[in-house]
N, C-alpha and C. Protein backbone atom coordinates (compact mmCIF):
# COMPACT_ATOMS: atom_id res chain seq x y z
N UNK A 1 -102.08 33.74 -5.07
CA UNK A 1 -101.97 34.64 -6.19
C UNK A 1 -102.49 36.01 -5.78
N UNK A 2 -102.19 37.30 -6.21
CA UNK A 2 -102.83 38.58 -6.40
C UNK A 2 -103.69 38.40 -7.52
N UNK A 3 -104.51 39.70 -6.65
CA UNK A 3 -105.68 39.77 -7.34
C UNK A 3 -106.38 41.03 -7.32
N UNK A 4 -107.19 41.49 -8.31
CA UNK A 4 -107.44 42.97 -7.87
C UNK A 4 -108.68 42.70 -7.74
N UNK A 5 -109.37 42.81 -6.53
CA UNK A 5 -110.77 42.74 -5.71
C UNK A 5 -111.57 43.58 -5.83
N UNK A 6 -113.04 43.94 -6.30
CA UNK A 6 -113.98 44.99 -6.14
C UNK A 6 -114.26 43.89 -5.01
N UNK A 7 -114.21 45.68 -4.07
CA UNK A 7 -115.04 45.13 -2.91
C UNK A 7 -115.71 45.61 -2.14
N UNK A 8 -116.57 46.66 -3.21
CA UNK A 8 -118.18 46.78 -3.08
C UNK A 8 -118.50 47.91 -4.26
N UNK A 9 -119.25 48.17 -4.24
CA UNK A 9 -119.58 48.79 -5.56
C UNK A 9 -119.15 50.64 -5.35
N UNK A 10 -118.61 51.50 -6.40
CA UNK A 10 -118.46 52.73 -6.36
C UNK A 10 -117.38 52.93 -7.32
N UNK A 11 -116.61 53.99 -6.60
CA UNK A 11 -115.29 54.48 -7.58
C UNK A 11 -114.16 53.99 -7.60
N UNK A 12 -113.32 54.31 -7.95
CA UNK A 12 -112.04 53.09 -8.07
C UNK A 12 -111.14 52.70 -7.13
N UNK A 13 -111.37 53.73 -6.12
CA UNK A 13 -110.90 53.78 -4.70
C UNK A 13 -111.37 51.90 -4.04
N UNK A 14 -112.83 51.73 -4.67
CA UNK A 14 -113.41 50.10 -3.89
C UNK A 14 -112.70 49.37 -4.48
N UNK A 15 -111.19 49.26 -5.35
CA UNK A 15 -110.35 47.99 -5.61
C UNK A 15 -109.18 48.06 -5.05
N UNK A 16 -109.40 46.50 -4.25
CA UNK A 16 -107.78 46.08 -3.51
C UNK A 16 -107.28 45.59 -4.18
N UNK A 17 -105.59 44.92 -4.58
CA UNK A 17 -104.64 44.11 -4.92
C UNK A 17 -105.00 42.87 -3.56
N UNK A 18 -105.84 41.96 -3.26
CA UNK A 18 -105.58 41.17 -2.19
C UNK A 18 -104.76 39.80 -2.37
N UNK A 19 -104.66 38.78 -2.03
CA UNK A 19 -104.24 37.42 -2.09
C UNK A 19 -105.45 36.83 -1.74
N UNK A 20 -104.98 35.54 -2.89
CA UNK A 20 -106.25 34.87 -2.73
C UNK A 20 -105.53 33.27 -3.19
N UNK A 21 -106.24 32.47 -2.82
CA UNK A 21 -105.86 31.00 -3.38
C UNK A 21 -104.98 30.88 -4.51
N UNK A 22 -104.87 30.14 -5.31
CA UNK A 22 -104.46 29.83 -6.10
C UNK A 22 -105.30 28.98 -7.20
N UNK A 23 -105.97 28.83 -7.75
CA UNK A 23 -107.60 28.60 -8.85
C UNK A 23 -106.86 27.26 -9.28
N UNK A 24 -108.05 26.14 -9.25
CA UNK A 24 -107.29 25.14 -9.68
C UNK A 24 -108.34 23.94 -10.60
N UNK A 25 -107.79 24.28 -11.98
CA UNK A 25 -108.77 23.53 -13.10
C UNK A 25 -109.67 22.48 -12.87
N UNK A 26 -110.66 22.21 -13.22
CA UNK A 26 -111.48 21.39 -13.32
C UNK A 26 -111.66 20.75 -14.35
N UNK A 27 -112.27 19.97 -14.77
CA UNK A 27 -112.73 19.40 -15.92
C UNK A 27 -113.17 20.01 -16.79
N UNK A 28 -112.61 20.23 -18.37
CA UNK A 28 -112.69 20.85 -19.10
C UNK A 28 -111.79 22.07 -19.04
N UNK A 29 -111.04 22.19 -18.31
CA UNK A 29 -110.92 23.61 -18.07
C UNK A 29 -109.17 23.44 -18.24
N UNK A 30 -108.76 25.02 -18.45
CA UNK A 30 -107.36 25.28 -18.12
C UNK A 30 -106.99 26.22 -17.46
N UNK A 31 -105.74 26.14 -16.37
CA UNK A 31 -105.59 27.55 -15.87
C UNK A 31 -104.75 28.05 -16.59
N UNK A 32 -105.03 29.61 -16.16
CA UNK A 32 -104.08 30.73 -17.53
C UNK A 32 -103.16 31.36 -16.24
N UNK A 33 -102.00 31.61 -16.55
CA UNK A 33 -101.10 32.57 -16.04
C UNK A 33 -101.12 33.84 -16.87
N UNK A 34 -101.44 34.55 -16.27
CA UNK A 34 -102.30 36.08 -16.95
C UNK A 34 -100.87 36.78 -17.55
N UNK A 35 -101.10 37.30 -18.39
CA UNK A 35 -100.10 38.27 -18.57
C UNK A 35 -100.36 39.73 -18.88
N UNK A 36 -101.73 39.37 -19.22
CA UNK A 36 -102.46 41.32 -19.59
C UNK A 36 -104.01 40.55 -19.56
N UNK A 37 -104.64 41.45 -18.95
CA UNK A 37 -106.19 41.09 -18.48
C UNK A 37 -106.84 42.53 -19.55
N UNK A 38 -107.66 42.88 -20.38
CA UNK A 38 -108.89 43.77 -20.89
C UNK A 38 -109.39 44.15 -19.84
N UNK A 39 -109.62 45.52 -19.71
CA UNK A 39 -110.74 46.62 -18.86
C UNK A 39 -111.50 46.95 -20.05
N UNK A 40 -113.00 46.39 -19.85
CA UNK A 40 -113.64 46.95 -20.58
C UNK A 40 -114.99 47.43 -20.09
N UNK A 41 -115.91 48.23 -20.91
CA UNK A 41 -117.25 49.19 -19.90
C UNK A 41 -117.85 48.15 -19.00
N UNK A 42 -118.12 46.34 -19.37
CA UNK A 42 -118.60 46.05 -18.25
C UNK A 42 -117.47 45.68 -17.21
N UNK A 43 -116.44 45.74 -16.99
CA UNK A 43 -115.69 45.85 -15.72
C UNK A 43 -116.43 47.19 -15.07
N UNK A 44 -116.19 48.54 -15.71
CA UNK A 44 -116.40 49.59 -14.89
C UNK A 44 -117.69 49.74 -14.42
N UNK A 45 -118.73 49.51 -15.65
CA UNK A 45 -120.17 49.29 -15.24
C UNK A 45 -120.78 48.67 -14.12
N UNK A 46 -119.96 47.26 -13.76
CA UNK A 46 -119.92 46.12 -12.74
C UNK A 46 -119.80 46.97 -11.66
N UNK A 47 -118.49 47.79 -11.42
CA UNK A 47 -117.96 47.97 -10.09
C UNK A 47 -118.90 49.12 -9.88
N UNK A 48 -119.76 50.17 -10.91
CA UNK A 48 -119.95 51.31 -10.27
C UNK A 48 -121.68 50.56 -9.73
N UNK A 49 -122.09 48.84 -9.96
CA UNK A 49 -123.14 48.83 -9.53
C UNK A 49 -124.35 48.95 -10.75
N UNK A 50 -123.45 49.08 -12.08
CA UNK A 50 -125.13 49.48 -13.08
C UNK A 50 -124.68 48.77 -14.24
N UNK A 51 -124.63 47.05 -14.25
CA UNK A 51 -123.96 46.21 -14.84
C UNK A 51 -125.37 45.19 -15.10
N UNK A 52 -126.37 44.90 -15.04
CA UNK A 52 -127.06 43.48 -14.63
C UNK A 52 -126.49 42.66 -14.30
N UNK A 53 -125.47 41.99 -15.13
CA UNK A 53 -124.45 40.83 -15.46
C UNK A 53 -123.57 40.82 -14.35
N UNK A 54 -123.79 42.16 -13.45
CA UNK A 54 -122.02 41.97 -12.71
C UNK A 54 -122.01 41.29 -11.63
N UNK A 55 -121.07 40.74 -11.17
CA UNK A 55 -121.14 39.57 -10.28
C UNK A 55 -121.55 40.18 -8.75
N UNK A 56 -121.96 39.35 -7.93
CA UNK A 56 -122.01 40.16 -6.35
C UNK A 56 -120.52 40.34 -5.90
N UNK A 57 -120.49 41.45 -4.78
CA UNK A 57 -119.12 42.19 -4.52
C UNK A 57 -119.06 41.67 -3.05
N UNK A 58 -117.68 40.80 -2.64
CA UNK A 58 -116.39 41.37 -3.49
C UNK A 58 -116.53 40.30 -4.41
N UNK A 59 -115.48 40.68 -5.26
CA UNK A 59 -115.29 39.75 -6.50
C UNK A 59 -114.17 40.25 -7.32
N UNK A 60 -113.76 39.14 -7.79
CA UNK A 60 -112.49 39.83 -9.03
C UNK A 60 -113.46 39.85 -10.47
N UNK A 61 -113.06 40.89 -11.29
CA UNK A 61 -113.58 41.32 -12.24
C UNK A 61 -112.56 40.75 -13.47
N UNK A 62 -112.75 41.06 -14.68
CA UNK A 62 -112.34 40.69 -15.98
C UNK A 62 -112.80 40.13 -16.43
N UNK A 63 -113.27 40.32 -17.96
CA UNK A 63 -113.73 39.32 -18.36
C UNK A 63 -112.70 38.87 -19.84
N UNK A 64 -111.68 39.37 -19.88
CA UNK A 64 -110.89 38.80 -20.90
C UNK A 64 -109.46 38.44 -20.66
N UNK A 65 -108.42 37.65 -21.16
CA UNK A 65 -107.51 37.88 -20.49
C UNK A 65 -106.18 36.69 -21.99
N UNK A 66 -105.47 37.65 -21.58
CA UNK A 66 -104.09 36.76 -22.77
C UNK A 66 -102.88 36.45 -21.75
N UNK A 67 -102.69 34.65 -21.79
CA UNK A 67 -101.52 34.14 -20.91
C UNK A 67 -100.78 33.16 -21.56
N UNK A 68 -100.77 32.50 -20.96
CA UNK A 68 -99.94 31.12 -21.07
C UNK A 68 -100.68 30.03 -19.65
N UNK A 69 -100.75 28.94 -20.69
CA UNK A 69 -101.44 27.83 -20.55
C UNK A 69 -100.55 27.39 -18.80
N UNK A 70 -100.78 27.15 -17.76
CA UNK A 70 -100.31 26.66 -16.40
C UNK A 70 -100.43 25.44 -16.04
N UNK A 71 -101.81 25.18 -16.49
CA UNK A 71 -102.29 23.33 -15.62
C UNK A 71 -103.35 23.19 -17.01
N UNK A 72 -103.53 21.92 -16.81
CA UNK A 72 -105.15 21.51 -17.47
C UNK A 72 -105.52 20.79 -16.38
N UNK A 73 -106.92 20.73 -16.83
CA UNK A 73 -107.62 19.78 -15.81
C UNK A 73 -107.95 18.27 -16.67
N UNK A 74 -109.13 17.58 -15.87
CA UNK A 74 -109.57 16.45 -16.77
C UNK A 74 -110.03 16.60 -17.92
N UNK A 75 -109.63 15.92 -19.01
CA UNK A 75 -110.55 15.87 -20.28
C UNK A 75 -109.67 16.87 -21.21
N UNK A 76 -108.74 17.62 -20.57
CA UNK A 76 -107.83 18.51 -21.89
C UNK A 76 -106.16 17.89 -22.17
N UNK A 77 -106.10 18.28 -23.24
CA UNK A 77 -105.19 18.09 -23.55
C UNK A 77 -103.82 18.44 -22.86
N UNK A 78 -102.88 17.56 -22.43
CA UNK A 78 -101.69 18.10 -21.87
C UNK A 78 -100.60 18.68 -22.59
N UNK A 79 -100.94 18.26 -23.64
CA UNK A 79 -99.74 19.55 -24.69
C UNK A 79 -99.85 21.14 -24.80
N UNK A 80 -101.24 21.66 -24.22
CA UNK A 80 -101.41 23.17 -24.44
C UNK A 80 -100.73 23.52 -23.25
N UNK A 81 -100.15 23.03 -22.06
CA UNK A 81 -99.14 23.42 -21.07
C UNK A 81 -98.49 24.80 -21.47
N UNK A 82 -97.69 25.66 -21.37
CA UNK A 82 -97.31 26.59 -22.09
C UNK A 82 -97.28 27.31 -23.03
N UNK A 83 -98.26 26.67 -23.65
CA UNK A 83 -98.71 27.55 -24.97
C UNK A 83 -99.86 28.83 -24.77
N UNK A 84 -98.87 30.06 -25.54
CA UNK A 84 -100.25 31.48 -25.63
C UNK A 84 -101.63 31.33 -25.67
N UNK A 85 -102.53 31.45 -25.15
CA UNK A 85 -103.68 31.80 -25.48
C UNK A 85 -104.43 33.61 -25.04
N UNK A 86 -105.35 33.37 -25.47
CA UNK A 86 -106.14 34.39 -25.44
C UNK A 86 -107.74 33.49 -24.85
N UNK A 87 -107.83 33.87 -23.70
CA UNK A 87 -109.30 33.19 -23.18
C UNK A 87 -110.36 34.60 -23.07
N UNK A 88 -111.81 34.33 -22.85
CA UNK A 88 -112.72 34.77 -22.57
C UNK A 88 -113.31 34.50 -21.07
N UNK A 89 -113.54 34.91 -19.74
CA UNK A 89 -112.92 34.48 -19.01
C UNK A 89 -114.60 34.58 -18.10
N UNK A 90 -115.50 35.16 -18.09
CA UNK A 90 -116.39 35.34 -17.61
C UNK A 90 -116.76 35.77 -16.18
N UNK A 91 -115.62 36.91 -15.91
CA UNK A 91 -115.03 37.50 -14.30
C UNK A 91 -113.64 36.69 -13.96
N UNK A 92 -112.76 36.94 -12.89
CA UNK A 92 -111.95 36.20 -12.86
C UNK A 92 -110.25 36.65 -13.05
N UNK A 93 -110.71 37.83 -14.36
CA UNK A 93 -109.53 37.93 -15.07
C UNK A 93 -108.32 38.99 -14.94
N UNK A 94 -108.73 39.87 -13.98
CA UNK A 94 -108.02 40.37 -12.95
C UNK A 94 -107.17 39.72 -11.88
N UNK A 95 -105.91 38.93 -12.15
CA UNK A 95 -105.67 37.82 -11.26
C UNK A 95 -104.38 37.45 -12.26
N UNK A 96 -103.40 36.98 -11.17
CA UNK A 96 -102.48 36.40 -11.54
C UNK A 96 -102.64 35.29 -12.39
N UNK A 97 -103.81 34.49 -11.70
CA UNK A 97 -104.34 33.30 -12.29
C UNK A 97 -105.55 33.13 -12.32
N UNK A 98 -106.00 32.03 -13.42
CA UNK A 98 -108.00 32.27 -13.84
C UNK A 98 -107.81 31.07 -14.42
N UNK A 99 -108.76 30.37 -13.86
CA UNK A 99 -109.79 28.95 -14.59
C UNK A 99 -110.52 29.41 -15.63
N UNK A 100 -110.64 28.75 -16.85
CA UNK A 100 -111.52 28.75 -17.93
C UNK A 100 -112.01 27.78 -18.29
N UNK A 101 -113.01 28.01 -18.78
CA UNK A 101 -113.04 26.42 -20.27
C UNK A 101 -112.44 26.62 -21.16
N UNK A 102 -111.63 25.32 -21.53
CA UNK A 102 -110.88 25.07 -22.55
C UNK A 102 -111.66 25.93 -23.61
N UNK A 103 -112.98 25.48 -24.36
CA UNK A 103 -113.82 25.78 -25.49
C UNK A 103 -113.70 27.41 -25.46
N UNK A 104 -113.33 28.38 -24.27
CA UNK A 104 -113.27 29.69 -24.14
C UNK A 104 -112.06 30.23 -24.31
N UNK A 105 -111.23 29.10 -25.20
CA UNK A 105 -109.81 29.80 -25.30
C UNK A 105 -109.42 29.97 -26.59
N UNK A 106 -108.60 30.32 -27.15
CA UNK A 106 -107.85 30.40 -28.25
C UNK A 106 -106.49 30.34 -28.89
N UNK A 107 -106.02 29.84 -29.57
CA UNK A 107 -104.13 29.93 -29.51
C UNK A 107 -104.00 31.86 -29.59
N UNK A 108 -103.45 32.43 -28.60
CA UNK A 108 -102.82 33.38 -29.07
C UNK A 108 -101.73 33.43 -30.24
N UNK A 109 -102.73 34.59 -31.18
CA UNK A 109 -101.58 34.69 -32.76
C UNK A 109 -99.95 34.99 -32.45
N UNK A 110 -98.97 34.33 -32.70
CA UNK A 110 -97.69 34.98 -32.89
C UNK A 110 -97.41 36.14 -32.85
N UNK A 111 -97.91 36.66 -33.75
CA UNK A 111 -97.82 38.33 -34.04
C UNK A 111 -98.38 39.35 -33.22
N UNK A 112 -99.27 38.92 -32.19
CA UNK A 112 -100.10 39.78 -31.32
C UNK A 112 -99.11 39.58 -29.95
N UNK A 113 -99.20 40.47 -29.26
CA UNK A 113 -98.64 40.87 -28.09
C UNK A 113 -99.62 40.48 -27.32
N UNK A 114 -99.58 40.09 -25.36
CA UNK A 114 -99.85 39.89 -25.00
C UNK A 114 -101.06 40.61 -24.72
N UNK A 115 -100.70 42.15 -24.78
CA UNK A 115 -101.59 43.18 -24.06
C UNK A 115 -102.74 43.20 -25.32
N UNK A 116 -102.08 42.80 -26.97
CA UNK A 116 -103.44 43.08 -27.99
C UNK A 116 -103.93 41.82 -27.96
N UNK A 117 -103.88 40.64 -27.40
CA UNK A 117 -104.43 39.77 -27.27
C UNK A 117 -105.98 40.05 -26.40
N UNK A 118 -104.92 40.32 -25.27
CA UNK A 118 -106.66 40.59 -24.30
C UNK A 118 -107.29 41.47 -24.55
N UNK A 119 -106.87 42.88 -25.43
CA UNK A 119 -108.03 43.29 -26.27
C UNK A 119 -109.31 43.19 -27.08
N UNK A 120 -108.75 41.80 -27.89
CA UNK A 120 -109.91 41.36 -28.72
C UNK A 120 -111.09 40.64 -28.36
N UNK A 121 -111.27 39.53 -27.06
CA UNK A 121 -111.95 38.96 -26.76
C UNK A 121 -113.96 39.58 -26.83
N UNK A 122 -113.85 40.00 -25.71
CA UNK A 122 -115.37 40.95 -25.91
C UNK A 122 -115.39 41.27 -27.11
N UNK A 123 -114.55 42.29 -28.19
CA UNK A 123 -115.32 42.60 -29.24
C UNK A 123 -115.54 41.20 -30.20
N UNK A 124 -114.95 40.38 -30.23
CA UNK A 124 -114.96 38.99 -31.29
C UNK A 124 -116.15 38.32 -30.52
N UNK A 125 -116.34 38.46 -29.16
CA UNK A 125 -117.15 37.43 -28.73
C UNK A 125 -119.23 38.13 -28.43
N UNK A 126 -119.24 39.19 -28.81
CA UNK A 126 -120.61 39.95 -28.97
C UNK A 126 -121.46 39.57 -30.09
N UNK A 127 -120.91 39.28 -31.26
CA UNK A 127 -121.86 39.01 -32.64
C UNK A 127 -122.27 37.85 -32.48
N UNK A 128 -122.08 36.93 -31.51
CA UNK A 128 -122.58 35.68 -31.36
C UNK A 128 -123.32 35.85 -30.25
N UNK A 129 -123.71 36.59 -29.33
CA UNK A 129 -124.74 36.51 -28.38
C UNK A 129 -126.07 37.22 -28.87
């Protein structure tokens, strides 16, 4: 799969498009075939280095992302196969493809587009931390 890589901390110049594996579910989990990933301040915060939270570099960044359901792993359901969601993704989400937990997903609404899907995640998911 592509993937867009921070790969080391600074300006936007430090992200590649590289290839990388292909992510493959675990228990509990589903993979998403991305269709629009959220940039939000902690992506940019992450890469410029003044994030706490941000992962060590390199690394793929995102933390939200709206697809369609690819694989499940153990313990999920095999009917969400192709069905929209909207996940919360916890890095990752920059990528053709991203492992989640199931519990971190959501049916994407009908009416929402792919790209306003991965909008909402971070702001819906802050009043609970």
């Amino acid at each position: 799969m592509r993937a867009i890589v921070t790969t080391r901390h600074g300006a936007v110049g430090v992200m590649k498009v590289e290839e990388r594996p292909d992510p493959v579910p675990g228990k509990d989990q589903i993979l998403v075939r991305v269709k629009a990933a959220g940039l939000n301040f902690a992506d940019i915060l992450a890469r410029q280095g003044l994030y706490p939270d941000g992962p060590p570099k390199p690394c793929i960044m995102g933390y939200e992302v709206s697809g369609l359901v690819e694989a499940v792993g153990d313990g999920v359901d095999q009917s969400l196969i192709g069905n929209p969601v909207i996940a919360m993704t916890r890095f990752g989400g920059q990528a053709e493809l991203v492992t989640v937990p199931v519990a971190q997903t959501f049916a994407k609404p009908e009416q929402l587009s792919f790209e306003q899907g991965a909008a909402i995640p971070l702001t819906i998911s802050l009043p609970g931390r």
